[in-house]
C-alpha atoms as a PDB file:
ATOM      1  CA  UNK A   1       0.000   0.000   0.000  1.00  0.00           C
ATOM      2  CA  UNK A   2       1.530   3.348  -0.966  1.00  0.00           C
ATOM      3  CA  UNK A   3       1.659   6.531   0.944  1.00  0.00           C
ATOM      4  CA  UNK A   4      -1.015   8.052  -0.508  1.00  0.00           C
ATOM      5  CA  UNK A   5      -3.495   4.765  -0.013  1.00  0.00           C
ATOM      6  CA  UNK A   6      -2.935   4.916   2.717  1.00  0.00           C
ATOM      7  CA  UNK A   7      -3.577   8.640   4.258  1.00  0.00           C
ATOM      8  CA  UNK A   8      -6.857   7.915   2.370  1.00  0.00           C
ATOM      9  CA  UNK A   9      -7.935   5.004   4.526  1.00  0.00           C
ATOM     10  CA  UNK A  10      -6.680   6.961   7.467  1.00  0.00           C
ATOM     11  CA  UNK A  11      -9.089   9.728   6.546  1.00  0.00           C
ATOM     12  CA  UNK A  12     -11.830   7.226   5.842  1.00  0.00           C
ATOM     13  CA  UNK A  13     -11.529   5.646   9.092  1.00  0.00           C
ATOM     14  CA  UNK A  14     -10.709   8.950  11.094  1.00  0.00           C
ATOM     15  CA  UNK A  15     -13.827   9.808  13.550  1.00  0.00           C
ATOM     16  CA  UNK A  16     -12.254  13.190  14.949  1.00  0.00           C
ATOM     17  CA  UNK A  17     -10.031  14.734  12.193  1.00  0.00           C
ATOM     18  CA  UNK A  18      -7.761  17.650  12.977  1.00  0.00           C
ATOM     19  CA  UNK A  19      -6.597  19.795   9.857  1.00  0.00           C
ATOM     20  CA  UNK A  20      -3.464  21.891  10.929  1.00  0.00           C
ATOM     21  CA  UNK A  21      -2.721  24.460   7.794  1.00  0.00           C
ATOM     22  CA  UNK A  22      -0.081  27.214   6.989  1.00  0.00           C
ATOM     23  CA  UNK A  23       0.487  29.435   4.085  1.00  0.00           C
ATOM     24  CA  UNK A  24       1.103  26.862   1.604  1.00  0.00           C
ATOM     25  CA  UNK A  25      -2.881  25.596   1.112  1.00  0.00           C
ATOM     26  CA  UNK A  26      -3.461  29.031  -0.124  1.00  0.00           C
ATOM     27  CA  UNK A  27      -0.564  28.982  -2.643  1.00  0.00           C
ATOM     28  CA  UNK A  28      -2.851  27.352  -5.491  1.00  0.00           C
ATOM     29  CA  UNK A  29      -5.457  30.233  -4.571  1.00  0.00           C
ATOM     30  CA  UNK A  30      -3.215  32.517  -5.588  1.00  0.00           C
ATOM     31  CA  UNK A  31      -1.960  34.082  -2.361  1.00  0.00           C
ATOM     32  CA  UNK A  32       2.007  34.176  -2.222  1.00  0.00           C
ATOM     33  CA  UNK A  33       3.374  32.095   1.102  1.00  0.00           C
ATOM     34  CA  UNK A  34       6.453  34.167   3.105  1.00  0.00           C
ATOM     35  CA  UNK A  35       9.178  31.796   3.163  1.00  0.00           C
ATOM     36  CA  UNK A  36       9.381  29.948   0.406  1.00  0.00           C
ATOM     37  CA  UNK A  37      11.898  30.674  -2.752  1.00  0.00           C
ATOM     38  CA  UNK A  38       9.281  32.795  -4.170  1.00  0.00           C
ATOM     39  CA  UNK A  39       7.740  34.128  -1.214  1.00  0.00           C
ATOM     40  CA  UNK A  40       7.216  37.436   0.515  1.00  0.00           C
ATOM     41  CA  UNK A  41      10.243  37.212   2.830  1.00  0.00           C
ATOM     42  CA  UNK A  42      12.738  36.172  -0.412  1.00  0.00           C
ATOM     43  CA  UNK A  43      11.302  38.557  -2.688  1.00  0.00           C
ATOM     44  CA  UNK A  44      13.714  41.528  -3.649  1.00  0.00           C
ATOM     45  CA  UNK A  45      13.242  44.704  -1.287  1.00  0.00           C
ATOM     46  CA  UNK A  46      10.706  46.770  -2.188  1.00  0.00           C
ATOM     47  CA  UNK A  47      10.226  48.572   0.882  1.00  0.00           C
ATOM     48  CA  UNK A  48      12.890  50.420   2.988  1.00  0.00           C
ATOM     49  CA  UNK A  49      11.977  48.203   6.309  1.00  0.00           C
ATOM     50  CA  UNK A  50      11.762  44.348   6.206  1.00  0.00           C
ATOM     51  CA  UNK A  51       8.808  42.820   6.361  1.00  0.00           C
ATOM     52  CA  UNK A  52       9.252  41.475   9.777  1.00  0.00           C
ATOM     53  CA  UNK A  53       9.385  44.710  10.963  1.00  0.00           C
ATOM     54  CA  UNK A  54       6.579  46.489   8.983  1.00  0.00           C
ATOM     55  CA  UNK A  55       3.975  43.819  10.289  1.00  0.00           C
ATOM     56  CA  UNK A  56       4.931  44.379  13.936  1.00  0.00           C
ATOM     57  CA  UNK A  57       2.530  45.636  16.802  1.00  0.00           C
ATOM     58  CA  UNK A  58       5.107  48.879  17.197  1.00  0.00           C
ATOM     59  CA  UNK A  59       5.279  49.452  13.458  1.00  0.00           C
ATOM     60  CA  UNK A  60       1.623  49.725  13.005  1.00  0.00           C
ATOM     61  CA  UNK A  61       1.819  51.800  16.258  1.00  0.00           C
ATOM     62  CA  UNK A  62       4.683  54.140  14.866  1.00  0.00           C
ATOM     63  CA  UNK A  63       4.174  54.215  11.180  1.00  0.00           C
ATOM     64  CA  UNK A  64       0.835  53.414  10.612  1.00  0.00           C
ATOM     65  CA  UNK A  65       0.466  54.851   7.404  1.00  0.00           C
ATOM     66  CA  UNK A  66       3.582  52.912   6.047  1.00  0.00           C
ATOM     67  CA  UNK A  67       1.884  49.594   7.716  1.00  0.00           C
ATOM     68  CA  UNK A  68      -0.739  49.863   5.732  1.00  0.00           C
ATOM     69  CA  UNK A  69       0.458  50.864   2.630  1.00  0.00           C
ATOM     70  CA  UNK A  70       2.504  47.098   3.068  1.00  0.00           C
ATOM     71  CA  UNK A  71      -0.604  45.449   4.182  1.00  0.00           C
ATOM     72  CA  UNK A  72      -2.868  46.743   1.553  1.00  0.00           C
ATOM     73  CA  UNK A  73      -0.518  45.999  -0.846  1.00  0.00           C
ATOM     74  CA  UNK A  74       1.070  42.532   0.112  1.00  0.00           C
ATOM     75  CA  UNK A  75      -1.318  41.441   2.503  1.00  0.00           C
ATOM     76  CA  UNK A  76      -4.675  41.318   1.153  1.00  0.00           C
ATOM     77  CA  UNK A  77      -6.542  39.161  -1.274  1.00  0.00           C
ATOM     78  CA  UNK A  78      -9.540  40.201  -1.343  1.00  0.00           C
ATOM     79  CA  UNK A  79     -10.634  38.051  -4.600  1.00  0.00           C
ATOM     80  CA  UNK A  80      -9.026  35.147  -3.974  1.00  0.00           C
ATOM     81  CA  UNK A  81     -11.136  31.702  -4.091  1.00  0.00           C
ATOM     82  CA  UNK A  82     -10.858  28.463  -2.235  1.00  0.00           C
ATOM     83  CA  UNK A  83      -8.986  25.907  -4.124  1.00  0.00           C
ATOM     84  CA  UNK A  84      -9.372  22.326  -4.326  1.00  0.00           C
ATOM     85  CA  UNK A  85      -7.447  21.523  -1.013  1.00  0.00           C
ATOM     86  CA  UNK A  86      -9.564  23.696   0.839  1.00  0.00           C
ATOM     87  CA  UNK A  87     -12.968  21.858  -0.324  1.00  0.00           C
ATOM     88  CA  UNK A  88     -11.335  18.796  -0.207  1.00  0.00           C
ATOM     89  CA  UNK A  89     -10.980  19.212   3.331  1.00  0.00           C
ATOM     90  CA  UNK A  90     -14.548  21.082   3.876  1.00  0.00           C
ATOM     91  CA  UNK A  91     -15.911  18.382   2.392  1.00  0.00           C
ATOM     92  CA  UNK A  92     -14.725  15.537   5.308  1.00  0.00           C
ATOM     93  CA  UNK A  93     -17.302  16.906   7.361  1.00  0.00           C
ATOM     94  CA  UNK A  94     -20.076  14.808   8.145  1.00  0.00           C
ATOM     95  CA  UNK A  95     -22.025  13.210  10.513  1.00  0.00           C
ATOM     96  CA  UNK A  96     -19.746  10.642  11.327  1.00  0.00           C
ATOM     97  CA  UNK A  97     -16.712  12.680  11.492  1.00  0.00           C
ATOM     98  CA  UNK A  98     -15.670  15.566  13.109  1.00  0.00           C
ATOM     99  CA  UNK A  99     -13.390  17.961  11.308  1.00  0.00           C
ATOM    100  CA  UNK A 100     -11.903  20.354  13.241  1.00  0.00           C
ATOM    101  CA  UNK A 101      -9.073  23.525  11.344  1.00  0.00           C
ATOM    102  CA  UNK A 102      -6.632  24.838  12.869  1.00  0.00           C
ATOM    103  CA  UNK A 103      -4.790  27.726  10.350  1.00  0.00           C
ATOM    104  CA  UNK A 104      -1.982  30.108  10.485  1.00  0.00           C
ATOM    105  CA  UNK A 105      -3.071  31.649   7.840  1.00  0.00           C
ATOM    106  CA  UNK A 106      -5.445  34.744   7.875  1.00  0.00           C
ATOM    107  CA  UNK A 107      -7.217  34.421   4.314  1.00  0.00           C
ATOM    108  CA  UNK A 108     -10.920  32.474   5.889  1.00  0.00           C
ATOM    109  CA  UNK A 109     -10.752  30.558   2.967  1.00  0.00           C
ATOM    110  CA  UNK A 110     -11.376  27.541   5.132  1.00  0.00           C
ATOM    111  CA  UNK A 111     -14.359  29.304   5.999  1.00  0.00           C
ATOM    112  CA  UNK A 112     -15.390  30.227   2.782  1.00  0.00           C
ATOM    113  CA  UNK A 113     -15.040  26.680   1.185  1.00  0.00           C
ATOM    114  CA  UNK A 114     -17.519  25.598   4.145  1.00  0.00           C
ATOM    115  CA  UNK A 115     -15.362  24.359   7.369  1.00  0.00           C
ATOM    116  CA  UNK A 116     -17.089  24.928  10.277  1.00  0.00           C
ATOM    117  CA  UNK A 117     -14.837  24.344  12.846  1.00  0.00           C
ATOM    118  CA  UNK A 118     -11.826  26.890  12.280  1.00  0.00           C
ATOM    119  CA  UNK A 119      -9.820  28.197  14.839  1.00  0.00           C
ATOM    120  CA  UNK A 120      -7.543  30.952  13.210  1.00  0.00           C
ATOM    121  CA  UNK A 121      -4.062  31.304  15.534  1.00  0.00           C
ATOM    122  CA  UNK A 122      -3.170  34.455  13.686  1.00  0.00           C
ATOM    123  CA  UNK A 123      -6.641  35.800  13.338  1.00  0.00           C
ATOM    124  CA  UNK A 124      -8.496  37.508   9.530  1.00  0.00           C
ATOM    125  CA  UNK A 125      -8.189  40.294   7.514  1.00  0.00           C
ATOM    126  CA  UNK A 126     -12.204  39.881   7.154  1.00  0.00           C
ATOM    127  CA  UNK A 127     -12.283  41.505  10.732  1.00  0.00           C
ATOM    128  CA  UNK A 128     -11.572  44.831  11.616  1.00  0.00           C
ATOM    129  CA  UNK A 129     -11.740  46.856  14.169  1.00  0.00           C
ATOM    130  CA  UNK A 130     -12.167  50.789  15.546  1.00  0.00           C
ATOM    131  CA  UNK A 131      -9.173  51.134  18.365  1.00  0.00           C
ATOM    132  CA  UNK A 132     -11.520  53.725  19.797  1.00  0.00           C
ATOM    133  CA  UNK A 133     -14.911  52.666  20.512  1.00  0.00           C
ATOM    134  CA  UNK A 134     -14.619  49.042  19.033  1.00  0.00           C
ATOM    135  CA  UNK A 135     -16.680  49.737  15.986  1.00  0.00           C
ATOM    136  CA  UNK A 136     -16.429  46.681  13.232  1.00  0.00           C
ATOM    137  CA  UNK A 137     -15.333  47.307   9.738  1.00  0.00           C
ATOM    138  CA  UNK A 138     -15.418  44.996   6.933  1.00  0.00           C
ATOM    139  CA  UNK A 139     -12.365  43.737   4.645  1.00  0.00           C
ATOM    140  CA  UNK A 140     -14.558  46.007   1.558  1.00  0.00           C
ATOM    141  CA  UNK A 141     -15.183  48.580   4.050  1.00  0.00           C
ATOM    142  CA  UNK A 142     -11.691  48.848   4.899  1.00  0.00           C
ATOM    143  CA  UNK A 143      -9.899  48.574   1.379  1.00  0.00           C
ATOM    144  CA  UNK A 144     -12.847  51.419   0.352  1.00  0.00           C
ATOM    145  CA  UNK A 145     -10.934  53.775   3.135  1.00  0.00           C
ATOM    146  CA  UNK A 146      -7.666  55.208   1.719  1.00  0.00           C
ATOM    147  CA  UNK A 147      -4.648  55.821   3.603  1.00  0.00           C
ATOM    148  CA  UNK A 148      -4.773  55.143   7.058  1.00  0.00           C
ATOM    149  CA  UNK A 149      -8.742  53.383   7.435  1.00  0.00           C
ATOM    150  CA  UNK A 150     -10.824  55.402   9.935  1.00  0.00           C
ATOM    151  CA  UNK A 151     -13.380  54.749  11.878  1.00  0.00           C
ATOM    152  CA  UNK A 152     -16.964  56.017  10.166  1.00  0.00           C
ATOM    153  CA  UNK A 153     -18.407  56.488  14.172  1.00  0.00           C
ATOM    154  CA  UNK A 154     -15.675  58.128  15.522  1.00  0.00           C
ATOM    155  CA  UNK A 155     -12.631  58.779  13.729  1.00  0.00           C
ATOM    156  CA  UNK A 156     -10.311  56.745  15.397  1.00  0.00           C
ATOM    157  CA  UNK A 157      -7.924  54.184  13.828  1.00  0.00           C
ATOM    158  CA  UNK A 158      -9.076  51.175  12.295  1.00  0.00           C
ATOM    159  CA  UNK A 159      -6.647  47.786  13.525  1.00  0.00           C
ATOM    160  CA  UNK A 160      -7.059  44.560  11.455  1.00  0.00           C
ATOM    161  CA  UNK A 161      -7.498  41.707  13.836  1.00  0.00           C
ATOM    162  CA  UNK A 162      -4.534  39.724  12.675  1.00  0.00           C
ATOM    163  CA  UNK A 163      -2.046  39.113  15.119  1.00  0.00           C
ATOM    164  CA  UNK A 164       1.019  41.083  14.130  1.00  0.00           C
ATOM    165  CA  UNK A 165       4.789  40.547  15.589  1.00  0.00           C
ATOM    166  CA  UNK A 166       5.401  41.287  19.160  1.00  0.00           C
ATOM    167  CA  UNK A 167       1.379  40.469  19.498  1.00  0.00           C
ATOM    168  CA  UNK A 168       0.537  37.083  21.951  1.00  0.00           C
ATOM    169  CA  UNK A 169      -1.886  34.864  20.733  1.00  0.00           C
ATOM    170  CA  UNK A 170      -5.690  35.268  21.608  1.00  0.00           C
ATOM    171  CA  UNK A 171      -5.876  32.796  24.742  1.00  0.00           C
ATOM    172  CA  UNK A 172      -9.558  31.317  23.940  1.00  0.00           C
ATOM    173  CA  UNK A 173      -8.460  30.480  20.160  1.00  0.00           C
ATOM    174  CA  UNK A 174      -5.488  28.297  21.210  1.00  0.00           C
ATOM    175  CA  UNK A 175      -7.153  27.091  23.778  1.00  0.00           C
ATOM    176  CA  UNK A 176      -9.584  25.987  21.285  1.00  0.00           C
ATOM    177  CA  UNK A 177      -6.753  24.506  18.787  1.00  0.00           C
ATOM    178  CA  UNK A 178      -4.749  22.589  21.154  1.00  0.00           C
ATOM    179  CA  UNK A 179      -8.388  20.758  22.483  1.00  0.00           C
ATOM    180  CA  UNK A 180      -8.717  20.022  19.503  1.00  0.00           C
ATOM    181  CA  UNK A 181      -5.618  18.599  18.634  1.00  0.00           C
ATOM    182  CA  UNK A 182      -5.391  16.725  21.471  1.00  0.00           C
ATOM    183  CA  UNK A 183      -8.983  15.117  20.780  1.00  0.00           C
ATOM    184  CA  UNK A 184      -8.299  13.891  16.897  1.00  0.00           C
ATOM    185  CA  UNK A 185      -7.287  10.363  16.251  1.00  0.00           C
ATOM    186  CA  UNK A 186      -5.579  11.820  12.797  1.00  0.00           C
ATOM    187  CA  UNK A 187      -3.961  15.347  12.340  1.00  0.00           C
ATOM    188  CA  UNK A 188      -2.952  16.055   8.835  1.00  0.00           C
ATOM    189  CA  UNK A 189      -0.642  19.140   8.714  1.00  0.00           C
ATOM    190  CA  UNK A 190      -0.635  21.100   5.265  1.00  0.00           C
ATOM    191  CA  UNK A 191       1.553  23.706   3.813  1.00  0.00           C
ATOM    192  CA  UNK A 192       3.410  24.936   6.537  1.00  0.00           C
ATOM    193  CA  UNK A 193       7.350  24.684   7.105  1.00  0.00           C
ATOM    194  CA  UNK A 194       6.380  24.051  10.954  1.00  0.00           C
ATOM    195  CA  UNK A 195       9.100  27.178  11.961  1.00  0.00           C
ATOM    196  CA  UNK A 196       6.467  29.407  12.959  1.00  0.00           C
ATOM    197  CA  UNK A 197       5.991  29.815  16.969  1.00  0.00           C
ATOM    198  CA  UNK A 198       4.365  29.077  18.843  1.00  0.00           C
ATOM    199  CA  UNK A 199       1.981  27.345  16.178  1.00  0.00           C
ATOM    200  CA  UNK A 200       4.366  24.733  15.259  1.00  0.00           C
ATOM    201  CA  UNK A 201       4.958  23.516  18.987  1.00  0.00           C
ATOM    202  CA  UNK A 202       1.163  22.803  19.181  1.00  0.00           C
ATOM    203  CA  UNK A 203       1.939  19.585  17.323  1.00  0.00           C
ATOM    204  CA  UNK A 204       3.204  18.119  20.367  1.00  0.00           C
ATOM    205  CA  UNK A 205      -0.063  17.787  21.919  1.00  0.00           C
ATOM    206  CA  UNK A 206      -1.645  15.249  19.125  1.00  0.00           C
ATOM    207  CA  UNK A 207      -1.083  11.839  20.557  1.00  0.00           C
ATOM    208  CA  UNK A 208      -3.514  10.085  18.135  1.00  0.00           C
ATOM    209  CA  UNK A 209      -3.016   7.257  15.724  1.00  0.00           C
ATOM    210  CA  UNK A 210      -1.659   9.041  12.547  1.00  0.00           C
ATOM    211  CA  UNK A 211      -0.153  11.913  12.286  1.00  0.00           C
ATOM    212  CA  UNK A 212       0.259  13.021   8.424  1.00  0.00           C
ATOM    213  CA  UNK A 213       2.480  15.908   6.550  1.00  0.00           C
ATOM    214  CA  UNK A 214       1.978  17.483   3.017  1.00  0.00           C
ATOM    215  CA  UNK A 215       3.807  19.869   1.774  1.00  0.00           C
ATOM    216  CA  UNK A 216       6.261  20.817  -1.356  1.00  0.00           C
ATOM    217  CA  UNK A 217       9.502  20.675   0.687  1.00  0.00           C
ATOM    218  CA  UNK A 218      10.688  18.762   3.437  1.00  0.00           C
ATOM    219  CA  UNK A 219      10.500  20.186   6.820  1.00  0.00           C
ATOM    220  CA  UNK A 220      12.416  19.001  10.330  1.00  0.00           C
ATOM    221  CA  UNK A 221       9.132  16.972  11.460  1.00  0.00           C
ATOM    222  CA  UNK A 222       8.950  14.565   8.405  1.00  0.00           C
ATOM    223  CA  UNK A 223      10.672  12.026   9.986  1.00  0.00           C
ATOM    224  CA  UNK A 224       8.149  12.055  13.157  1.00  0.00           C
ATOM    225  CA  UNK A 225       5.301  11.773  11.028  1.00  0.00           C
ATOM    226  CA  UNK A 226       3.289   8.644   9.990  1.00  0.00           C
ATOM    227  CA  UNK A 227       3.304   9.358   6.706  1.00  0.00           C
ATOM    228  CA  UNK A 228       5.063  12.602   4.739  1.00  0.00           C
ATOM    229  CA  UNK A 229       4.611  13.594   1.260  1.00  0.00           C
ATOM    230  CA  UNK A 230       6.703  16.667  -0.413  1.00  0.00           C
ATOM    231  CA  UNK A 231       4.617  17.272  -2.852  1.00  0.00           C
ATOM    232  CA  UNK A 232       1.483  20.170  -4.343  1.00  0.00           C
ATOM    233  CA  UNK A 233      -1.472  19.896  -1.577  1.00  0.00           C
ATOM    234  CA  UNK A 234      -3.944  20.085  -4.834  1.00  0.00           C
ATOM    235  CA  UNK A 235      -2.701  16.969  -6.486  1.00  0.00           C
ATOM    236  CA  UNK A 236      -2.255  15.052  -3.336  1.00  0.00           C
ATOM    237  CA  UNK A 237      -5.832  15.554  -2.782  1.00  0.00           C
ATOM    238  CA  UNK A 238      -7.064  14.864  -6.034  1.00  0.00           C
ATOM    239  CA  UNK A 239      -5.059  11.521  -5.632  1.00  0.00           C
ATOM    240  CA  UNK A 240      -7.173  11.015  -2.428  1.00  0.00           C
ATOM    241  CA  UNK A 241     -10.325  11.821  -4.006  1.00  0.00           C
ATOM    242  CA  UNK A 242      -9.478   8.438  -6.848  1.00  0.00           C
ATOM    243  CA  UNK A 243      -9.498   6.398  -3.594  1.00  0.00           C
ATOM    244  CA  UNK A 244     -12.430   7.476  -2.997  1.00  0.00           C
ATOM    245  CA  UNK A 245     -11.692   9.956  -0.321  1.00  0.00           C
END
């Protein structure tokens, strides 16, 4: 039985599924990842700060003006689609099975392809927020706002609720994720290079009875996992779906 046969009898037999995702699901959707040989991090400067630094809690505090002109510009997505990964995955939900997400990413294309049960580490650029009185604000409302995005109510600042550098972790979400985890007899972890923390620690709390890895390159955890494949998350899943997945 090869690799791929069998992650799709895992999945088959799998009663509380845990999908663990990073930037590289959303690759085939047409959002760029950050550290791969193409991505946002690699990419020739464009910008007189790194971007590390220009998507940092005292960057957006500091320059907010130059934040957003990065964020706007490299950030945001606003008409990208779900891709085949993301429905394949959607689409393991049923009665009989519990699917649970857990993402890095901040795109809620899980959402949008019909998971249910997301928990989103690093939060969405489809929430915003008035620093002032707490006012929401759209994704549309916010790219319709030029410059620095203020508030309609009051005039104050408008924050996305992503979590930027030097920002900890909303508390209830990974408590959420790491229940989760810990719950699923299979965890299947997609696109991610696992160097991201604390997300990538979080893996240490599945103790169920597969624990599978997709993604193009290889990362330091491949040789823990069950069953590893370095390869596109799209045609691995289209594989999976000629089992019958």
């Amino acid at each position: 039985m090869d690799r791929i046969e069998r992650l799709a009898q895992v999945l088959k037999d799998s009663k509380h599924l845990c999908v663990f995702t990073g930037a590289g699901i959303s690759v085939p959707s047409g959002i760029p990842d950050f550290r791969s040989a193409n991505g946002l991090y690699k990419q020739k400067p464009k910008y007189p700060y790194p971007p590390e630094q220009m998507i940092s809690h005292s960057f957006f505090e500091r320059h907010t003006e130059q934040f957003y002109g990065f964020y706007k510009a490299e950030m945001l997505f606003p008409n990208a689609k779900p891709n085949d990964a993301h429905r394949f995955f959607a689409s393991l939900e049923t009665p009989e099975r519990r699917v649970a997400v857990v993402t890095q990413n901040i795109d809620g294309l899980h959402q949008a392809a019909g998971s249910t049960n997301v928990f989103e580490l690093h939060g969405s650029v489809h929430r915003n927020y008035c620093q002032n009185c707490g006012k929401s604000c759209s994704l549309a409302e916010l790219l319709q706002k030029p410059g620095v995005p203020r508030c309609d109510k009051c005039g104050g600042v408008i924050k996305p609720d992503v979590v930027l550098y030097e920002e900890p972790l909303n508390e209830e979400v990974v408590y959420g994720a790491i229940n989760a985890i810990r719950q699923s007899d299979v965890m299947v972890v997609v696109g991610t290079s696992l160097v991201v923390y604390p997300a990538a620690s979080y893996l240490r709390y599945f103790s169920g009875g597969c624990l599978a890895l997709i993604n193009k390159s290889e990362t330091a955890f491949d040789k823990e996992a069950d069953i590893a494949l370095n390869d596109d998350v799209v045609h691995v899943v289209h594989q999976l779906q000629q089992y019958g997945v």
